[in-house]
Protein backbone atom coordinates (compact mmCIF):
# COMPACT_ATOMS: atom_id res chain seq x y z
CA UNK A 1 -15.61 114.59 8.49
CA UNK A 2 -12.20 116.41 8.18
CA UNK A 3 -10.16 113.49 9.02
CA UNK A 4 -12.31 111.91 6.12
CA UNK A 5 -11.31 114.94 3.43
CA UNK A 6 -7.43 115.26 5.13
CA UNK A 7 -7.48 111.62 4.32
CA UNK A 8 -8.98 111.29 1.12
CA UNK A 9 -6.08 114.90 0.30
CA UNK A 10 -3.28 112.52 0.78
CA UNK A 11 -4.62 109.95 -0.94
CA UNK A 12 -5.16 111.87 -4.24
CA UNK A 13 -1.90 113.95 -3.99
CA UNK A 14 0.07 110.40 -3.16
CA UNK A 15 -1.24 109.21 -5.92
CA UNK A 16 -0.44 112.40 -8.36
CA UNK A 17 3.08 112.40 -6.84
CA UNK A 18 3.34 108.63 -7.87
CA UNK A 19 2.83 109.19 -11.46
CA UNK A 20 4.92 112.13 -11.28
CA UNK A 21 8.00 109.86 -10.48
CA UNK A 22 6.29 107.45 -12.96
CA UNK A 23 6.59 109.60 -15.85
CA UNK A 24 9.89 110.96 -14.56
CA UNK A 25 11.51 107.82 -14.37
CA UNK A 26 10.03 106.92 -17.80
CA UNK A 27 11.59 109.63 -19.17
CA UNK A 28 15.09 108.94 -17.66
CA UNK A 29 14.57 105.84 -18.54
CA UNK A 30 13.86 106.71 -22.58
CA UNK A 31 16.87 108.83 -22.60
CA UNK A 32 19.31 105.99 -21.98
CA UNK A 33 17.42 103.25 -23.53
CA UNK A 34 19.41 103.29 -26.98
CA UNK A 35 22.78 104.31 -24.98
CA UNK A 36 24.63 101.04 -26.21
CA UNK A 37 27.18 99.07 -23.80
CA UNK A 38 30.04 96.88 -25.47
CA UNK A 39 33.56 95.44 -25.00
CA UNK A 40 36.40 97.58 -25.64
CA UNK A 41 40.00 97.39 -25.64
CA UNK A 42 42.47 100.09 -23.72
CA UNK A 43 46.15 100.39 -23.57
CA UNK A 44 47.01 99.91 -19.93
CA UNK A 45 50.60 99.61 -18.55
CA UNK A 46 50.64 96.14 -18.64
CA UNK A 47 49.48 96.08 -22.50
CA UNK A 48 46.10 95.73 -24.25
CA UNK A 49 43.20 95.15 -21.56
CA UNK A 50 39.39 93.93 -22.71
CA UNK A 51 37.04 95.83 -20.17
CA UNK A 52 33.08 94.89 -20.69
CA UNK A 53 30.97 97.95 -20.94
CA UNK A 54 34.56 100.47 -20.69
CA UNK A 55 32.21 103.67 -22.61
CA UNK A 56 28.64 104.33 -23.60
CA UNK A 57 27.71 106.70 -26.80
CA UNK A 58 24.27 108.25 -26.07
CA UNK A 59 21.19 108.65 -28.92
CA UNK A 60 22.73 111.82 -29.43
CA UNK A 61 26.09 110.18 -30.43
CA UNK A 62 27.99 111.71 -27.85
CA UNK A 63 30.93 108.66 -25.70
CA UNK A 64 30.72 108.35 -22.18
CA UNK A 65 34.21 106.71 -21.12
CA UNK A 66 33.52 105.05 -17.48
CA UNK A 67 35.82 106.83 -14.49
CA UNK A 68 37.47 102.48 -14.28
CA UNK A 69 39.17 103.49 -17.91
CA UNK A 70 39.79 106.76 -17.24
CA UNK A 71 41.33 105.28 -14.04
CA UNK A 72 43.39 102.36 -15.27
CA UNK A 73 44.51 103.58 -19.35
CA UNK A 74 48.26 104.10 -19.78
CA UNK A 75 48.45 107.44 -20.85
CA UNK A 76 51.63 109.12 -22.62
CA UNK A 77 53.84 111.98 -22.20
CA UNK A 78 50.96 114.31 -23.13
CA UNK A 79 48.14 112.72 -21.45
CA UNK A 80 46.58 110.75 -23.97
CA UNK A 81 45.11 107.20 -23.99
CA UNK A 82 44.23 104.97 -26.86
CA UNK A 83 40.45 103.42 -27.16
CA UNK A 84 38.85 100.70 -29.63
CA UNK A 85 35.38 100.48 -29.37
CA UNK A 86 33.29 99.09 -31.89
CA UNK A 87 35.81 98.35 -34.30
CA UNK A 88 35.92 102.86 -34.27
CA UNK A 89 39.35 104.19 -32.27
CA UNK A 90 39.61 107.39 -30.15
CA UNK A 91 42.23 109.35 -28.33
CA UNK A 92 41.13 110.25 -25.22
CA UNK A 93 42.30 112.57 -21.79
CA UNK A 94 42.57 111.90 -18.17
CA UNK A 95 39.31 114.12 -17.90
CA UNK A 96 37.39 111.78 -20.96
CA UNK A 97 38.00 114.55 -23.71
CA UNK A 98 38.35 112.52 -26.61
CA UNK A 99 38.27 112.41 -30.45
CA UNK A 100 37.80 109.40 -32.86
CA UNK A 101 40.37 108.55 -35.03
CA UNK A 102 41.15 105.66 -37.86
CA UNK A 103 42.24 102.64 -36.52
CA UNK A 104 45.42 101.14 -37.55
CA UNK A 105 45.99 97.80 -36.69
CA UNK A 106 43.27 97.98 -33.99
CA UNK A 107 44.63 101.06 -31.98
CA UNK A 108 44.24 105.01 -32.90
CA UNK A 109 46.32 106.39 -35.24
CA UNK A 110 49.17 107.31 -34.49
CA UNK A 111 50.75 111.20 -34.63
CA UNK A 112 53.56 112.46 -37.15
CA UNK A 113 54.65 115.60 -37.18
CA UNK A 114 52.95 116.41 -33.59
CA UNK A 115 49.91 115.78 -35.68
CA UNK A 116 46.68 113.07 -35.90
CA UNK A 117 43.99 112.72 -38.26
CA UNK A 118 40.82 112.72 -36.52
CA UNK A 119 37.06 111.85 -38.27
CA UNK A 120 34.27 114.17 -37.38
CA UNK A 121 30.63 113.55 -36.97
CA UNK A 122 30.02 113.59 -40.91
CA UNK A 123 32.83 111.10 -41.64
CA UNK A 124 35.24 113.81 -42.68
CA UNK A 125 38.64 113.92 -42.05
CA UNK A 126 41.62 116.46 -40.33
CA UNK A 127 44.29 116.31 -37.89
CA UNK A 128 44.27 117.03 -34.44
CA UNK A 129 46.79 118.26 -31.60
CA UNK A 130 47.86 116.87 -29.07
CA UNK A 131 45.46 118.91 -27.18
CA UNK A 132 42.71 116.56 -28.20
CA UNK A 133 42.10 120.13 -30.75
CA UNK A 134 41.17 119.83 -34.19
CA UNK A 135 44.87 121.36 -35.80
CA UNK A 136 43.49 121.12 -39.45
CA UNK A 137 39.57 121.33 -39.59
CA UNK A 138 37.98 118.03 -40.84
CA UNK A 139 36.99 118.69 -44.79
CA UNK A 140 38.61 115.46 -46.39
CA UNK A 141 36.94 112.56 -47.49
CA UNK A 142 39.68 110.78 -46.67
CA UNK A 143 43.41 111.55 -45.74
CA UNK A 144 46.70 109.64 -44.63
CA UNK A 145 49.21 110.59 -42.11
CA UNK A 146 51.50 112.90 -42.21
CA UNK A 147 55.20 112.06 -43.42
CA UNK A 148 57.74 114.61 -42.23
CA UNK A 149 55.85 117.74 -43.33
CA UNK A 150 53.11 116.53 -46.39
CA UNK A 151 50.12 114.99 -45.85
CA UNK A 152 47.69 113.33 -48.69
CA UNK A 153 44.29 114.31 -49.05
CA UNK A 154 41.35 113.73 -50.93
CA UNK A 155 37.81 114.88 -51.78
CA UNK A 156 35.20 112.74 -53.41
CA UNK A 157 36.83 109.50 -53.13
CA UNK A 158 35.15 106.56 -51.62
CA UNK A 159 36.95 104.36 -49.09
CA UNK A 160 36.22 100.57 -49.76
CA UNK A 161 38.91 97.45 -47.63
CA UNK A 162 40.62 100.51 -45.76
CA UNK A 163 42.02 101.68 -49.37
CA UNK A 164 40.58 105.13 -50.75
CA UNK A 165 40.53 105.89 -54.52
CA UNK A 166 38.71 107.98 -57.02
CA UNK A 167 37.74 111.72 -56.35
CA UNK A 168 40.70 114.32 -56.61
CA UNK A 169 44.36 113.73 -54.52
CA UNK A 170 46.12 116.63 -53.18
CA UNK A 171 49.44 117.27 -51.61
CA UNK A 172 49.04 119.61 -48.38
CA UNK A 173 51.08 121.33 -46.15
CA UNK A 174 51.41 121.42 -41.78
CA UNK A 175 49.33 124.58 -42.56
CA UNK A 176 46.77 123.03 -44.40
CA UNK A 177 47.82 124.37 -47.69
CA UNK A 178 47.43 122.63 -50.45
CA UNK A 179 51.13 122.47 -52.53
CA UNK A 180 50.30 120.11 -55.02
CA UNK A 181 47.09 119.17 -57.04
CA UNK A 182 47.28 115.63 -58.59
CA UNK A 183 45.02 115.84 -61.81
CA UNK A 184 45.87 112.30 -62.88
CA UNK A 185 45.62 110.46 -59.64
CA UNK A 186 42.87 108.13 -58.65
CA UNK A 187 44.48 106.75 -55.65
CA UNK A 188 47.28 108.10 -53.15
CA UNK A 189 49.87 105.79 -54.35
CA UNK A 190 49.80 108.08 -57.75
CA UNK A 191 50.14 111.53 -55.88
CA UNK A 192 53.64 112.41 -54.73
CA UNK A 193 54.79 115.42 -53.32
């Protein structure tokens, strides 16, 4: 009769431990269900470099670069490596720090004056470090590079073929400063510092 109930015990907890795992594994599962896997191009020492399923960007939004890119990118003199992955460009670090940038020409933009513009989670625009650190805090709507020591900004333009226009232009500053408001301007072309 004991060996009956011991029996019959491990029966019921194996089977209670079984959906345990079940519904633990479900829920792992769920988490990484929408994580979405694609082609992306790197800059390795040998040049550009397709690598299938080089990053991963959680529900959440948050890029996963896999250790093989982190591994094999060409990093400069400050320890940065360029990304394009779905068609949307990030700077990245030897440890997978990174921050998305505009692409130019299908590669992150480039820095001027030790600076980057970087887009944050809202769409907005600012310039980042070399640190991977947000320099100027992203408040644009849209803003271009810096040349020498100006940079143009705007707020309440819309961007439509990669050209931004409409909203209100301003001239700003390494700082951040604005140092010239361009009443008249409805595109960058017709704000100059």
């Amino acid at each position: 009769m004991k060996i009956k109930i011991i029996k019959w015990l491990f029966k019921k907890v194996g089977l209670l431990i079984s959906k345990i795992f079940l519904l633990i594994g479900i829920s792992f599962f769920s988490l990484f269900a929408g994580a979405e896997k694609k082609t992306c191009t790197v800059l390795t020492p040998i040049g550009l470099k397709s690598i299938e399923t080089c990053a991963e960007k959680s529900i959440e939004g948050r890029l996963s670069i896999h250790s093989e890119v982190l591994k094999s990118a060409s990093y400069d003199k400050y320890g940065l490596a360029g990304l394009n992955w779905q068609d949307q460009c990030y700077w990245f670090s030897r440890r997978g720090k990174y921050l998305q940038t505009p692409c130019v020409d299908q590669r992150p933009d480039a820095f001027s004056a030790r600076l980057a513009r970087y887009i944050d989670e809202n769409g907005k625009y600012g310039y980042m470090n070399w640190s991977l650190m947000p320099a100027l805090t992203a408040k644009w709507d849209y803003a271009l590079p810096f040349q020498t020591t100006f940079a143009k900004v705007c707020s309440g333009c819309q961007l439509k073929a990669g050209e931004a226009s409409g909203g209100s232009w301003f001239v700003i500053n390494l700082k951040g400063r604005v140092v010239k408001e361009c009443l008249k301007a409805t595109k960058a072309s017709e704000c100059e510092p």
